[in-house]
Protein backbone atom coordinates (compact mmCIF):
# COMPACT_ATOMS: atom_id res chain seq x y z
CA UNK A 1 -6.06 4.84 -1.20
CA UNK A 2 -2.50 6.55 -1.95
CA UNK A 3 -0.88 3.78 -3.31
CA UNK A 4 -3.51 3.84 -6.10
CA UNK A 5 -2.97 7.48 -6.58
CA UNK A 6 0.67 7.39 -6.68
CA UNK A 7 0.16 4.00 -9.01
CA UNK A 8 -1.82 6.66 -11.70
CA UNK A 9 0.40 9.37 -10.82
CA UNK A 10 3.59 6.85 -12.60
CA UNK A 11 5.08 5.58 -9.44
CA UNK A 12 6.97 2.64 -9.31
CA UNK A 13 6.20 -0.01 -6.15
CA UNK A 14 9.39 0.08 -5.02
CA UNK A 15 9.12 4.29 -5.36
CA UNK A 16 5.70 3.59 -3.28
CA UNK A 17 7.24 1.62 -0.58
CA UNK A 18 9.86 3.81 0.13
CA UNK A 19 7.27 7.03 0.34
CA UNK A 20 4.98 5.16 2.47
CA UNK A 21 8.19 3.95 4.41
CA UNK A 22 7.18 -0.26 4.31
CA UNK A 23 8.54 -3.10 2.29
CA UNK A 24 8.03 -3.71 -1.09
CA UNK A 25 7.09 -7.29 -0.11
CA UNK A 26 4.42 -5.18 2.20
CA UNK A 27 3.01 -3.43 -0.90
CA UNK A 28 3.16 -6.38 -3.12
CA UNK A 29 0.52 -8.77 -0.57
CA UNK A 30 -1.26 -5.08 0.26
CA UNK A 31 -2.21 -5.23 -3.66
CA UNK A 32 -2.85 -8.82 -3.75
CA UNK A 33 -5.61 -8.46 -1.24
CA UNK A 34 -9.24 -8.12 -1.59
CA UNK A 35 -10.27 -4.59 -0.47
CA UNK A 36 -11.84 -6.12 2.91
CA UNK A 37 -8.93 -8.40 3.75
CA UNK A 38 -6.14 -5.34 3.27
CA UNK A 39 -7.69 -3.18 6.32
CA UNK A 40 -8.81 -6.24 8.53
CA UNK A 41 -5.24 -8.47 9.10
CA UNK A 42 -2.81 -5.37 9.29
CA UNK A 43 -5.17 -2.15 10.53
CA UNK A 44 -1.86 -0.66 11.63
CA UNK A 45 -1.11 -0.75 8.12
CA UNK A 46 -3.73 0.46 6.40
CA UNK A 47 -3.78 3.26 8.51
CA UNK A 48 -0.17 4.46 7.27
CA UNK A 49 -1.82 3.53 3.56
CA UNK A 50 -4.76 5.87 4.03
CA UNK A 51 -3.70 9.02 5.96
């Protein structure tokens, strides 16, 4: 995913957020998820996270 990658690159969230152009708050429940639960409630979403 690219907010892991940006994570290990030294990113900060809110640095993240901005890049990937959604809330911090997004970002924040995004890494609070389980892997399964991050794609299924918001595809939309994870869609932005992944391309």
């Amino acid at each position: 995913m690219e907010i892991y990658q940006l994570l290990k690159q030294g990113f900060s969230k809110a640095t993240i957020a901005k890049k990937l152009n959604i809330s911090r708050t997004t970002l924040y429940n995004y890494l609070k998820r389980s892997p399964r639960d991050r794609c299924l409630s918001r595809p939309e979403v994870c869609r932005r996270l992944i391309d």
